[in-house]
N, C-alpha and C. Protein backbone atom coordinates (compact mmCIF):
# COMPACT_ATOMS: atom_id res chain seq x y z
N UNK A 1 0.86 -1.19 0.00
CA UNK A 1 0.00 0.00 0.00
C UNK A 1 0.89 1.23 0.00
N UNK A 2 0.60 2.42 -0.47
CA UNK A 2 1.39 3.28 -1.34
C UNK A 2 1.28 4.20 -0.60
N UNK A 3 1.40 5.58 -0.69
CA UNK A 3 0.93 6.98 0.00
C UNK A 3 -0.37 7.14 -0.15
N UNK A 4 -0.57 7.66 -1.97
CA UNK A 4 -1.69 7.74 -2.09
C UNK A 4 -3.13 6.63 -1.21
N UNK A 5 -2.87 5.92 -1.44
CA UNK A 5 -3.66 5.02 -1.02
C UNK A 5 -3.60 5.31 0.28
N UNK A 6 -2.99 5.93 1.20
CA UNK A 6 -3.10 5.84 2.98
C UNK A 6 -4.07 7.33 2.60
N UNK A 7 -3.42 8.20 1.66
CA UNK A 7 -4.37 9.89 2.10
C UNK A 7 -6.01 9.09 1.87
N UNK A 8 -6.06 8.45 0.80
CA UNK A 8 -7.67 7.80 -0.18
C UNK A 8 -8.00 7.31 1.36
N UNK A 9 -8.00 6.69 2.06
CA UNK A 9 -8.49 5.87 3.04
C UNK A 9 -8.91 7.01 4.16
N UNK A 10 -7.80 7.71 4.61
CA UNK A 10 -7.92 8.79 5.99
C UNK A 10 -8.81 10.14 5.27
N UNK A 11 -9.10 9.90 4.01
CA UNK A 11 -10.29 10.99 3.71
C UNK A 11 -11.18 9.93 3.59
N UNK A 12 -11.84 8.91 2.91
CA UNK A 12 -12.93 8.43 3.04
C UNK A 12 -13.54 8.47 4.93
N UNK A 13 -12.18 8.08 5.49
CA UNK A 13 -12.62 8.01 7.21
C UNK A 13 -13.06 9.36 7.64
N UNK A 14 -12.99 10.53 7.20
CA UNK A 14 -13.06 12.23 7.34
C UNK A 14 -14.49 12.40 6.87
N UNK A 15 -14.56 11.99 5.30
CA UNK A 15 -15.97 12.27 5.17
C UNK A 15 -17.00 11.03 5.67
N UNK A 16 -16.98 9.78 6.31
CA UNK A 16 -17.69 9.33 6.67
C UNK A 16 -18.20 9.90 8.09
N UNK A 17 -17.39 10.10 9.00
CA UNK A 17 -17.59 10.80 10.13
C UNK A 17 -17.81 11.83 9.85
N UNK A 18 -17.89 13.21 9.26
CA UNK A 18 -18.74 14.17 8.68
C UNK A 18 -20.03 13.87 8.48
N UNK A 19 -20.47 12.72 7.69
CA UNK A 19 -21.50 12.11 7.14
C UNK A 19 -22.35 11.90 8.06
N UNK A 20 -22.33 11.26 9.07
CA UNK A 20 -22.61 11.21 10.33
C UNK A 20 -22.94 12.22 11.36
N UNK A 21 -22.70 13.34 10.88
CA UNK A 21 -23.20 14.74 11.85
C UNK A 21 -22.12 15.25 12.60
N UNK A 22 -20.84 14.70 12.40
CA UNK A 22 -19.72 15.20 13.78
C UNK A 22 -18.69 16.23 12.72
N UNK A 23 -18.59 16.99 13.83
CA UNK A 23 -18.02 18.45 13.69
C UNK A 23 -16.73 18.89 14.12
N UNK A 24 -16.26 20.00 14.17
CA UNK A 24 -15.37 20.73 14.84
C UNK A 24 -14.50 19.69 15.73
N UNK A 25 -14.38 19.67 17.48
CA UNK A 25 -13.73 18.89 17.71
C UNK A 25 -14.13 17.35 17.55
N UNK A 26 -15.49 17.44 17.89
CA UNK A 26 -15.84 15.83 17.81
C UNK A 26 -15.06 15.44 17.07
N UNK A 27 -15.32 15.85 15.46
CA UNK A 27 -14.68 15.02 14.30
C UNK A 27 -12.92 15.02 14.23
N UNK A 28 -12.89 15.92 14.77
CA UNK A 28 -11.17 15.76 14.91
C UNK A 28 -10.86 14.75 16.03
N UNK A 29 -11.34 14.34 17.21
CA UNK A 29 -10.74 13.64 17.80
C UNK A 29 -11.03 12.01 17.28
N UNK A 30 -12.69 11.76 16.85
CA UNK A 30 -13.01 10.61 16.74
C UNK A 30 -12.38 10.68 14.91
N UNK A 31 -11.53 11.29 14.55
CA UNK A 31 -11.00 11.28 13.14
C UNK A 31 -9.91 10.09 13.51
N UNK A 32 -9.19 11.12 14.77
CA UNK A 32 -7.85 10.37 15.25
C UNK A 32 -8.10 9.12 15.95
N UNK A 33 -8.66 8.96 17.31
CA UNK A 33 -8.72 7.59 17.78
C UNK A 33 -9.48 6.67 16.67
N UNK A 34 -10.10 6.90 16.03
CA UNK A 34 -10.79 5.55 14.96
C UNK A 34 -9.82 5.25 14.55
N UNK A 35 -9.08 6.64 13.74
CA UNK A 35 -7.21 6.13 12.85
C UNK A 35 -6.31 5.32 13.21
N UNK A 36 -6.02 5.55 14.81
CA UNK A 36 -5.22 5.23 15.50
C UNK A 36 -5.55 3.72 15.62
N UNK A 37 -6.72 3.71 15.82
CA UNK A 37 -7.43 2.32 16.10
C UNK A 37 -7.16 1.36 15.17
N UNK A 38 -7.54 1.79 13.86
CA UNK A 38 -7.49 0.83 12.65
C UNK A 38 -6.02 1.10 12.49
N UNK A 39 -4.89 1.88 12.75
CA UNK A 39 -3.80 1.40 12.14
C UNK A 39 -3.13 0.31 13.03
N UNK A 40 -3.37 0.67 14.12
CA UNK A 40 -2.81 -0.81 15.02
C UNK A 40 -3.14 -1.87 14.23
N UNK A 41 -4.29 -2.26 14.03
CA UNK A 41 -4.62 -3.24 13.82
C UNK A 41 -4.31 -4.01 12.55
N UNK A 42 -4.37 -2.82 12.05
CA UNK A 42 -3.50 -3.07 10.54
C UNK A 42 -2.11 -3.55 10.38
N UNK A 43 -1.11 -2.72 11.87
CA UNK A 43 0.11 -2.80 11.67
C UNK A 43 0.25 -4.05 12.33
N UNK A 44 -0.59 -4.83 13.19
CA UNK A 44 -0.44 -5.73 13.73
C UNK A 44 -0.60 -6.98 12.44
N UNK A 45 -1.56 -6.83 12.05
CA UNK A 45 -1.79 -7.84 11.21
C UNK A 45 -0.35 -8.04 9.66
N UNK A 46 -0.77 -6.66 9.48
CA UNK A 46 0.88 -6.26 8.38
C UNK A 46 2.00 -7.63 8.92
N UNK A 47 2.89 -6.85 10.12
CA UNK A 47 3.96 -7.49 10.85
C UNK A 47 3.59 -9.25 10.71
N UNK A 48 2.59 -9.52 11.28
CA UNK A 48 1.95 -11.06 10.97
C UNK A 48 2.06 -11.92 9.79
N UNK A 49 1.51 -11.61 8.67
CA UNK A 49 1.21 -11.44 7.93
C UNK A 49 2.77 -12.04 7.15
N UNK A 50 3.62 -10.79 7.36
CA UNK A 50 5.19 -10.72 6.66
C UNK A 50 5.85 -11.50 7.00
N UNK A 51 5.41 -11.95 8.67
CA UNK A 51 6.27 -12.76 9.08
C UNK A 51 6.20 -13.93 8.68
N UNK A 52 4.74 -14.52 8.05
CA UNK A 52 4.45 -15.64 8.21
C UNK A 52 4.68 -16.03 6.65
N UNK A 53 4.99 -15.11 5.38
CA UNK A 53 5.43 -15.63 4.55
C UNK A 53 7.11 -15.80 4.64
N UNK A 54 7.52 -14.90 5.37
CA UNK A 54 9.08 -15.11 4.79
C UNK A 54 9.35 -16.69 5.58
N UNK A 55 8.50 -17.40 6.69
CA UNK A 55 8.82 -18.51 7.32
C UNK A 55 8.24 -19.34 6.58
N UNK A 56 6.91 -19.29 5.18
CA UNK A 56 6.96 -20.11 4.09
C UNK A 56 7.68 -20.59 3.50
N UNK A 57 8.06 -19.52 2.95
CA UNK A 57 9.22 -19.27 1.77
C UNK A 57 10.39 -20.21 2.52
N UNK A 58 11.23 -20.11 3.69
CA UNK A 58 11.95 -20.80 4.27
C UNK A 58 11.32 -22.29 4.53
N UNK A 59 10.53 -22.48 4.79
CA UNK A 59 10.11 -24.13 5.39
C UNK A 59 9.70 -24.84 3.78
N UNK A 60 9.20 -23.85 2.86
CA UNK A 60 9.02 -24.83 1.75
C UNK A 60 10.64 -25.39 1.00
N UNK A 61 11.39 -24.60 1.88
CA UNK A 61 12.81 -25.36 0.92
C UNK A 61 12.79 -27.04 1.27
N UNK A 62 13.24 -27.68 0.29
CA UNK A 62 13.14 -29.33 0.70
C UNK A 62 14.26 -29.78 1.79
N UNK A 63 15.28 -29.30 1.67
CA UNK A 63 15.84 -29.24 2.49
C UNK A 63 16.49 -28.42 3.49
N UNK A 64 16.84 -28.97 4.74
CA UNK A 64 16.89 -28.37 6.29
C UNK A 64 18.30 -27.91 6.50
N UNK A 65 18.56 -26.79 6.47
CA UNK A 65 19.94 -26.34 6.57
C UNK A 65 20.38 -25.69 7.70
N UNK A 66 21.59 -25.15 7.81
CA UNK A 66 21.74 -24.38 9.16
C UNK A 66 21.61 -23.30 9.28
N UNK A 67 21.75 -22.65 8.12
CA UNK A 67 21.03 -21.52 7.89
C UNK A 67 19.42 -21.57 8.17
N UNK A 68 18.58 -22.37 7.85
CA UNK A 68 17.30 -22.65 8.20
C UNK A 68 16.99 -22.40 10.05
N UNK A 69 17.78 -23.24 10.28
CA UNK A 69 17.81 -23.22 12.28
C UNK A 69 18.39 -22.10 12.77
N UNK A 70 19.36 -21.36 11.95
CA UNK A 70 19.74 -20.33 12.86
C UNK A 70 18.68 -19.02 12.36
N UNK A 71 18.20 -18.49 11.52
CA UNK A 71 17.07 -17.79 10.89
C UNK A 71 16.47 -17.76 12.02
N UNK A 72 15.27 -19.13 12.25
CA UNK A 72 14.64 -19.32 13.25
C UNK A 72 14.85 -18.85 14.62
N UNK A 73 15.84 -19.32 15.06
CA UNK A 73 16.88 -19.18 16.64
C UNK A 73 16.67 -18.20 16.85
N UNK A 74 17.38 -16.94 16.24
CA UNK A 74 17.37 -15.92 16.13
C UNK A 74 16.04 -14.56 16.13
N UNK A 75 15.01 -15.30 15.32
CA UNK A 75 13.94 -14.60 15.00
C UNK A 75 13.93 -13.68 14.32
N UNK A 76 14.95 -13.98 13.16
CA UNK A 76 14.99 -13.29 11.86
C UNK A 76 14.11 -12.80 11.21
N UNK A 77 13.11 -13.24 11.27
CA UNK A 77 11.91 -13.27 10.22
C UNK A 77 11.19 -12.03 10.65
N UNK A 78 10.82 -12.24 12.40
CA UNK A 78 10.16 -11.23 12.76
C UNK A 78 10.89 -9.46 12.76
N UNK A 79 12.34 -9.48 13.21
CA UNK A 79 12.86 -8.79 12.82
C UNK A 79 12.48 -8.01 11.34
N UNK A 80 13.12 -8.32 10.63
CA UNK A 80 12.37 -8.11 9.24
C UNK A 80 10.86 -7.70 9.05
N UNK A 81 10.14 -8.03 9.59
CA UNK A 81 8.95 -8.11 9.55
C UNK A 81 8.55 -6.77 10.30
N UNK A 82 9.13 -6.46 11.60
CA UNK A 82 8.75 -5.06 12.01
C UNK A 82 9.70 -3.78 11.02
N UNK A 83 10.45 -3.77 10.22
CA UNK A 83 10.66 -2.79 9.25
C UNK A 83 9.59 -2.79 8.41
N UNK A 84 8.43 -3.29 7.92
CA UNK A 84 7.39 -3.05 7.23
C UNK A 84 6.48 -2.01 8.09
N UNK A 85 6.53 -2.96 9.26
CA UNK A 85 5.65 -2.32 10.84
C UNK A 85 5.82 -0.69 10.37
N UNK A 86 7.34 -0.51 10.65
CA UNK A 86 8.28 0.75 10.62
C UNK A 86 7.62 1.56 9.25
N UNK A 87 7.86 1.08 8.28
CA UNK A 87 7.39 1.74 6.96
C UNK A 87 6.13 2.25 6.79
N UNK A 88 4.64 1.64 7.74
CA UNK A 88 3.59 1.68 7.63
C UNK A 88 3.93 2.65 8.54
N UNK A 89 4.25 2.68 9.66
CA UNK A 89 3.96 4.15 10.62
C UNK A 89 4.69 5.33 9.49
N UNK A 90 5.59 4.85 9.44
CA UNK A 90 6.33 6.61 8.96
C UNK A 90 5.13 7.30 8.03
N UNK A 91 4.62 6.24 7.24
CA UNK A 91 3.56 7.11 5.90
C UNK A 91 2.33 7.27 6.90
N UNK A 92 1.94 6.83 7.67
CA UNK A 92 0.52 6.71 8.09
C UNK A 92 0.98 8.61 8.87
N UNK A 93 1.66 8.42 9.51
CA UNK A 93 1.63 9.76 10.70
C UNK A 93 1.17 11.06 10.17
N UNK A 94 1.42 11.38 8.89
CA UNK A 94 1.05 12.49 8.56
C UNK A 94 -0.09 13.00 7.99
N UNK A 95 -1.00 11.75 7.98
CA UNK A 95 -2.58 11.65 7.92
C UNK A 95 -3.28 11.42 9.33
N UNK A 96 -2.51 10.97 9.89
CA UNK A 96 -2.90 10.35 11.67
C UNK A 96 -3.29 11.97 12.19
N UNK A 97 -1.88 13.02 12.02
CA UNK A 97 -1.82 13.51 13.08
C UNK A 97 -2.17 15.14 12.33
N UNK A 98 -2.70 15.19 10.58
CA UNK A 98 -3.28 16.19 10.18
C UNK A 98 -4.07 17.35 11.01
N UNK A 99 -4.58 16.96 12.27
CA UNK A 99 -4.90 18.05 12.79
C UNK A 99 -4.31 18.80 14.03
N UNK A 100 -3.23 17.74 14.52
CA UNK A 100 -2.14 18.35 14.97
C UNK A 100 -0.75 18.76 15.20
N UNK A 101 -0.66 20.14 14.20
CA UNK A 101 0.42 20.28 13.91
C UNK A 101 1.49 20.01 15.16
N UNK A 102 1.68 20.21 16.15
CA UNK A 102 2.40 20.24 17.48
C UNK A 102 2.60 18.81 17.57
N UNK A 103 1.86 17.87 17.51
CA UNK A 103 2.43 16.53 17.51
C UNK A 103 2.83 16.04 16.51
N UNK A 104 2.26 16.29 15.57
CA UNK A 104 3.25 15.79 14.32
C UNK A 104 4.63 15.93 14.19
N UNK A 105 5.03 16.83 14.80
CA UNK A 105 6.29 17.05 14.33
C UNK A 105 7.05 16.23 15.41
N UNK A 106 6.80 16.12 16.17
CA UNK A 106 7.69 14.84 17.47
C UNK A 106 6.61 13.29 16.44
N UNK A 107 5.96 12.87 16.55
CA UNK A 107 5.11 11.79 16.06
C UNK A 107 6.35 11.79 14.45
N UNK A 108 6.99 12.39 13.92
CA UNK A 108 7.36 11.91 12.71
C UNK A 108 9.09 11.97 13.43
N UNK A 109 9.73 12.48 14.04
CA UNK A 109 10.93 12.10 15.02
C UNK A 109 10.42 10.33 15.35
N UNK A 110 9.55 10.45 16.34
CA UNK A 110 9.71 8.88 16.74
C UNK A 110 9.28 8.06 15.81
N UNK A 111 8.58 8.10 14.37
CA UNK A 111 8.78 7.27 13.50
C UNK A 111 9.92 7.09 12.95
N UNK A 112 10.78 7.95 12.62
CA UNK A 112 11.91 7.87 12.40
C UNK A 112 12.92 7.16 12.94
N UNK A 113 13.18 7.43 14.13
CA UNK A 113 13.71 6.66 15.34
C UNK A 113 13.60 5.54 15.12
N UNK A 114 12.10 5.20 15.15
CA UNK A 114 11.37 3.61 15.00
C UNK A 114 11.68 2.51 14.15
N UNK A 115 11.99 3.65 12.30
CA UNK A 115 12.33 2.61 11.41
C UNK A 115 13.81 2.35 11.69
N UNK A 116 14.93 3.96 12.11
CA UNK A 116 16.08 2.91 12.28
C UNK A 116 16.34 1.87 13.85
N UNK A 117 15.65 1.70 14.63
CA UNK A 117 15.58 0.70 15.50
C UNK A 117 15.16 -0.50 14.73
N UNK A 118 14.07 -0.40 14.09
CA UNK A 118 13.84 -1.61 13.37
C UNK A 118 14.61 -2.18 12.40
N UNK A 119 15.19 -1.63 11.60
CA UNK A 119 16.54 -1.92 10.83
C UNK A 119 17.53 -2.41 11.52
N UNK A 120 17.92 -1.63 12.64
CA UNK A 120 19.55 -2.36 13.54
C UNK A 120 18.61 -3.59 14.34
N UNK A 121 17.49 -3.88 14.49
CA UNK A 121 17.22 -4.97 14.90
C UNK A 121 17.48 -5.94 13.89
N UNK A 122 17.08 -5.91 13.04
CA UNK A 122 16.99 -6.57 12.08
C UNK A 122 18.03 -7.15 11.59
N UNK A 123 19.04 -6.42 11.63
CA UNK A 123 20.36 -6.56 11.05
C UNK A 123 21.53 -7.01 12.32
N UNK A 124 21.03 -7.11 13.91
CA UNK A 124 21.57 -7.40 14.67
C UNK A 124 20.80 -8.91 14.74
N UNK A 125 20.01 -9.16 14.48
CA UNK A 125 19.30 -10.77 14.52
C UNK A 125 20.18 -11.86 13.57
N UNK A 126 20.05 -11.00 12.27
CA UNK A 126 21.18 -11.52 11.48
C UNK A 126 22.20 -11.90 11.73
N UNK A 127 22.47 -11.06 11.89
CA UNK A 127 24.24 -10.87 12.31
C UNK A 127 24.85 -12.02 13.27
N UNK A 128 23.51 -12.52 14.34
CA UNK A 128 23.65 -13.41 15.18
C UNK A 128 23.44 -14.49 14.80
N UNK A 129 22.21 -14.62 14.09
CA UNK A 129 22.60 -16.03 12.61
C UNK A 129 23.60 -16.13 12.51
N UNK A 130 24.39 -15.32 11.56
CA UNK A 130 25.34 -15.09 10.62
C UNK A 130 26.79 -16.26 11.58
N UNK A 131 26.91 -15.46 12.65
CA UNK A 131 28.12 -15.51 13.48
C UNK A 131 27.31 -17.40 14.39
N UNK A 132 26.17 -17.29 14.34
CA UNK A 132 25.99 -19.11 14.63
C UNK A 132 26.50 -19.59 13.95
N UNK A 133 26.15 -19.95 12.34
CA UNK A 133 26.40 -20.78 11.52
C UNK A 133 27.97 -20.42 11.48
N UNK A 134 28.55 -19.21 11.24
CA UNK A 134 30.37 -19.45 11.22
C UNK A 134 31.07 -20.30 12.47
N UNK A 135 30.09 -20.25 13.69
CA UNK A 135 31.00 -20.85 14.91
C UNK A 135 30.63 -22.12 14.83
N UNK A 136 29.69 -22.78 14.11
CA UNK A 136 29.40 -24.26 14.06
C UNK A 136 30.47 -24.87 13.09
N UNK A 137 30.90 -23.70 11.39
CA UNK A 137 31.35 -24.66 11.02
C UNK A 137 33.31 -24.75 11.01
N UNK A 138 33.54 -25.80 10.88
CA UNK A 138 34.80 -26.27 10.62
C UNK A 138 36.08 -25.11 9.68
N UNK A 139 35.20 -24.47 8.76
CA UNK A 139 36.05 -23.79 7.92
C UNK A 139 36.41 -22.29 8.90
N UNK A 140 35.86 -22.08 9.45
CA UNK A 140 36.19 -21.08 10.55
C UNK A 140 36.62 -21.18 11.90
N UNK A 141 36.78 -22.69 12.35
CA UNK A 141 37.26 -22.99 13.64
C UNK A 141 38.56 -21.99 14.21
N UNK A 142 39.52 -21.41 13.49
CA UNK A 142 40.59 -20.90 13.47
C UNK A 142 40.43 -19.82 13.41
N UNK A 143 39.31 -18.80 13.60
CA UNK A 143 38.90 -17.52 13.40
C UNK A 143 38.13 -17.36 14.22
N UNK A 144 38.86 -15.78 15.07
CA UNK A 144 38.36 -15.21 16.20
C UNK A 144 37.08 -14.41 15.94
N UNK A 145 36.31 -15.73 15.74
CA UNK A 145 34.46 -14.70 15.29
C UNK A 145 34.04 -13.81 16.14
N UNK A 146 33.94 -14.42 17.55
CA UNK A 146 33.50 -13.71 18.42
C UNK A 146 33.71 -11.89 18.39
N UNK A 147 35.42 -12.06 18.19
CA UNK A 147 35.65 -10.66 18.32
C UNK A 147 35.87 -9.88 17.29
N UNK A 148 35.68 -10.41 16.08
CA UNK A 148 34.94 -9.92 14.37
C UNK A 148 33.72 -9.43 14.87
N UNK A 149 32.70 -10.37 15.86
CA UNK A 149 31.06 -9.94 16.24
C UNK A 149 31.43 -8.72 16.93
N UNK A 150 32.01 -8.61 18.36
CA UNK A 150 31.88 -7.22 18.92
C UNK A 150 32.38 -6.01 18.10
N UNK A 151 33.62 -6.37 17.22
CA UNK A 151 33.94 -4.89 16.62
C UNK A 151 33.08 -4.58 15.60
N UNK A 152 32.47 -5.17 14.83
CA UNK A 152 31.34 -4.99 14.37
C UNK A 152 29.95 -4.51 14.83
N UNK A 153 29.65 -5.22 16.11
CA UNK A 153 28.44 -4.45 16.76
C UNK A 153 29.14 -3.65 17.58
N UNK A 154 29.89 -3.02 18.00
CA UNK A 154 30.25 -1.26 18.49
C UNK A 154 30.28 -0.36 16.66
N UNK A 155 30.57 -0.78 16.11
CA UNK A 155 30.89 0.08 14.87
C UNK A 155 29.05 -0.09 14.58
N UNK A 156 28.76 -1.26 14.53
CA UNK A 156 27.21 -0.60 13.93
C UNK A 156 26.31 -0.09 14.84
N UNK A 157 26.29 0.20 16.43
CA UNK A 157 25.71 0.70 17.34
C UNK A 157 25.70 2.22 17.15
N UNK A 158 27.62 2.26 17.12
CA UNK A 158 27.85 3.87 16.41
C UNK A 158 26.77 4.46 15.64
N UNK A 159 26.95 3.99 14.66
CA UNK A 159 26.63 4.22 13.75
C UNK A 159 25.07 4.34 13.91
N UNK A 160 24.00 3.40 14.55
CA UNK A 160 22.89 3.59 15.03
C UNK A 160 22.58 4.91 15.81
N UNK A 161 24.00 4.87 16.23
CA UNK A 161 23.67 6.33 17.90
C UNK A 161 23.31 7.98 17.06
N UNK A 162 24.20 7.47 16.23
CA UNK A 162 24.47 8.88 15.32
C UNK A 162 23.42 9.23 14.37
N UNK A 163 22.61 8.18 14.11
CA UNK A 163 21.47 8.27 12.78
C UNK A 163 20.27 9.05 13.55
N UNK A 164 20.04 8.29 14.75
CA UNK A 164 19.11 8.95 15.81
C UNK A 164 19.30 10.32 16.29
N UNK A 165 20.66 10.07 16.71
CA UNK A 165 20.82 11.59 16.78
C UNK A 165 20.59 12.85 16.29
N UNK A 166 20.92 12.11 14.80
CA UNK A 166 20.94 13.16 13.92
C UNK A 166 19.09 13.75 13.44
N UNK A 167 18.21 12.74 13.88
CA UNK A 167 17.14 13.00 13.96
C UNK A 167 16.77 13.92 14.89
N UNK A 168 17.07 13.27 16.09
CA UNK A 168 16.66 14.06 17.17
C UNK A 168 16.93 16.05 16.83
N UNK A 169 18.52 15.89 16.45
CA UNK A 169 18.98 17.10 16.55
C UNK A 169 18.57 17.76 15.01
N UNK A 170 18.05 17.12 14.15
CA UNK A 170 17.39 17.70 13.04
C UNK A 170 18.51 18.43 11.92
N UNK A 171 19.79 17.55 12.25
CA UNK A 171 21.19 17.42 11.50
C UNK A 171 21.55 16.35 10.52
N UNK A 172 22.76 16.55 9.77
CA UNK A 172 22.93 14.91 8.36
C UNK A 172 23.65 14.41 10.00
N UNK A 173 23.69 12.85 9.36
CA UNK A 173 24.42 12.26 10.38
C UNK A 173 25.70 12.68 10.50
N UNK A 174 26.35 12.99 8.68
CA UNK A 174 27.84 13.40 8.41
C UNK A 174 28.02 14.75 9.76
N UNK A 175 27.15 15.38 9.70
CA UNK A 175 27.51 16.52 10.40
C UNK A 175 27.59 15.98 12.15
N UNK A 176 26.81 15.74 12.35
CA UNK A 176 26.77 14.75 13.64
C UNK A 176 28.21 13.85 14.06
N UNK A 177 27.87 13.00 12.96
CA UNK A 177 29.82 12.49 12.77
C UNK A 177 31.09 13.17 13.00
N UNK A 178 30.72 14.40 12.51
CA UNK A 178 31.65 15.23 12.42
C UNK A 178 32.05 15.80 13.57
N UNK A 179 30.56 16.30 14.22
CA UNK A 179 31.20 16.74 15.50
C UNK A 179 31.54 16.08 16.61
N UNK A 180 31.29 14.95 16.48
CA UNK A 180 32.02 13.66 17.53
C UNK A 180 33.64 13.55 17.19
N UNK A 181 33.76 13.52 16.00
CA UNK A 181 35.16 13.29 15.36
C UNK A 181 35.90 14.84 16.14
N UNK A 182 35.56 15.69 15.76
CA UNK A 182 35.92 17.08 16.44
C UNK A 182 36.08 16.82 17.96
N UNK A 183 35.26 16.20 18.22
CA UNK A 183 35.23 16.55 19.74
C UNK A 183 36.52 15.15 20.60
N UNK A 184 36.69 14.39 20.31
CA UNK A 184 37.58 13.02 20.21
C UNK A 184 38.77 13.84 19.30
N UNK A 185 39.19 14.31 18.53
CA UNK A 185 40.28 15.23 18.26
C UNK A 185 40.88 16.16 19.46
N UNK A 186 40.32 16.86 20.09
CA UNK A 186 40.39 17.84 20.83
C UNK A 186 40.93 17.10 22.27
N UNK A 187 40.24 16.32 22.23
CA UNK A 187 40.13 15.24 23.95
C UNK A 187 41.61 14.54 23.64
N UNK A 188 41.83 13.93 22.44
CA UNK A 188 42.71 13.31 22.53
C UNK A 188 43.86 14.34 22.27
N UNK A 189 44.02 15.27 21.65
CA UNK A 189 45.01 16.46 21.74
C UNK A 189 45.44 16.80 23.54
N UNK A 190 44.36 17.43 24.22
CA UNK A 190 44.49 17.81 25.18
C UNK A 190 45.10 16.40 26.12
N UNK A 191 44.47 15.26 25.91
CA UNK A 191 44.97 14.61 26.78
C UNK A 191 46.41 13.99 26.62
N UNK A 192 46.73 14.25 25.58
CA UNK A 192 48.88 13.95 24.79
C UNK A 192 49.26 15.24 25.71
N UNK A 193 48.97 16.50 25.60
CA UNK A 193 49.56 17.33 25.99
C UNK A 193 49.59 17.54 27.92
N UNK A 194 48.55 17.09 28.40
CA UNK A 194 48.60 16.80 29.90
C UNK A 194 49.17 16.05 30.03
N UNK A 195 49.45 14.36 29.26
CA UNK A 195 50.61 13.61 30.11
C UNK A 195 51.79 13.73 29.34
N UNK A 196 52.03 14.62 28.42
CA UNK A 196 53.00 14.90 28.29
C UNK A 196 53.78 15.78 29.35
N UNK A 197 52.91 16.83 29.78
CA UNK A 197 53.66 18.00 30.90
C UNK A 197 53.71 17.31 32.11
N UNK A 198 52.99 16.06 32.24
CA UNK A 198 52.84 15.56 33.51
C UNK A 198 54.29 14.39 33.51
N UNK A 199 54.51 14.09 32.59
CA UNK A 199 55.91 13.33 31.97
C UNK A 199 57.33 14.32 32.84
N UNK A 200 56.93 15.73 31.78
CA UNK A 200 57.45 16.74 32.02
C UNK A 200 58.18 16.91 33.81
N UNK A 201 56.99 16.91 34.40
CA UNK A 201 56.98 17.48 35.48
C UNK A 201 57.41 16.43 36.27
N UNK A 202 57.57 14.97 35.62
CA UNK A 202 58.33 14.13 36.59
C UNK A 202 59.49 13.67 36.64
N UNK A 203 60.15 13.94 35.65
CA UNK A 203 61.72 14.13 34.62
C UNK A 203 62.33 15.13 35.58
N UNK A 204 61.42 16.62 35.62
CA UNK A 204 62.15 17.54 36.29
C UNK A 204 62.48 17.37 37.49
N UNK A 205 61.23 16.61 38.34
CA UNK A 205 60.98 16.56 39.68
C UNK A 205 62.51 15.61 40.19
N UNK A 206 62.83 14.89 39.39
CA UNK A 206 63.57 13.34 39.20
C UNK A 206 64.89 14.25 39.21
N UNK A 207 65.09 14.67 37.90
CA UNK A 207 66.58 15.86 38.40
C UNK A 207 66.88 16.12 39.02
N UNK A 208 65.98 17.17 39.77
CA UNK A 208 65.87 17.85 41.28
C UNK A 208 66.48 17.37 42.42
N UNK A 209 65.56 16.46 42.34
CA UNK A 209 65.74 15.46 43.79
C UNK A 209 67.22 14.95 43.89
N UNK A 210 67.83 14.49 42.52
CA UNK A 210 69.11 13.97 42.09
C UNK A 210 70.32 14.79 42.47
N UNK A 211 69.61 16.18 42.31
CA UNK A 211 70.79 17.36 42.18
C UNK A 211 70.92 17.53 43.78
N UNK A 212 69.80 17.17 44.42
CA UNK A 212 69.70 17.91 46.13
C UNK A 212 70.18 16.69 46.51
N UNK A 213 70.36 15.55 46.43
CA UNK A 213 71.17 14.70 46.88
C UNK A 213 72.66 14.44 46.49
């Protein structure tokens, strides 16, 4: 289901409740809780729905792999399945919340938020697949997966922290990036130059003491 198709629906729901005799606020609030109402239910069923083909699509293979069990383990599927969740809120909000401008604008922040949480879920479920099936098999026995997994999930957490951020603060992430990078420049400058003088100051102290003895 498309854009168009979400505005076609949240106006048929506008003029039916019009149709009906409701006005001014009435119709604005019972616009929103009916909306609100049917999109749950929608998004619930959506998420369902997604989940339950991509675990078709997987169980109709004839054969049972480890990739098959770790998918599962993991809860890959559902993962995946709430980025649709994610996709349906972001388009729905700005028909949801048409009559209030003041929430809309936080209501499209936490959709935002929402789809990239749902993505690093998604991609952290994986990932935990991913790193099962390498520690089961033989061709990787000799490879430090584990700690391939953590430097990888701090680098993609980063990278999560900063996308949000950059929402929150209504910045590119690059710029966001940037000023972390700036600010970790500066820290690490200042802190060479304190134990350097502090080096300094114990070299001299060391002389001193040498010379008075």
């Amino acid at each position: 289901m498309n854009i168009p198709e979400f505005q076609t629906l949240f106006n048929e729901l506008r003029n039916w409740l019009a149709g009906k005799g409701l006005v001014g606020g009435e119709l604005i609030y019972a616009y929103f809780f009916i909306g609100l109402v049917g999109v749950t239910l929608f998004l619930f069923i959506t998420i369902f729905v997604t989940r339950q083909i991509f675990i078709g699509v997987v169980k109709s293979a004839k054969t049972k792999s480890d990739w098959q069990k770790a998918l599962f383990e993991f809860r890959v599927f559902r993962a995946f399945a709430l980025i649709f969740g994610a996709y349906i809120i972001y388009n729905v909000v700005p028909y949801l919340f048409i009559d209030f401008k003041n929430w809309l604008f936080y209501a499209l922040i936490f959709a935002k938020i929402y789809m990239v949480l749902a993505v690093m879920f998604a991609i952290n479920a994986f990932l935990n697949a991913l790193v099962s099936i390498m520690e089961s098999s033989k061709k990787y026995a000799d490879k430090p997966i584990r700690s391939y997994k953590q430097v990888t999930k701090i680098v993609f957490y980063i990278v999560g922290f900063v996308l949000i951020l950059s929402i929150i603060l209504g910045e590119s992430p690059l710029y966001v990036f940037g000023g972390f990078w700036c600010s970790y420049r500066c820290f690490y400058s200042g802190f060479q130059r304190s134990d350097f003088g502090f080096c300094s100051f114990g070299t001299n102290e060391r002389h001193r003491l040498g010379e008075g003895g």
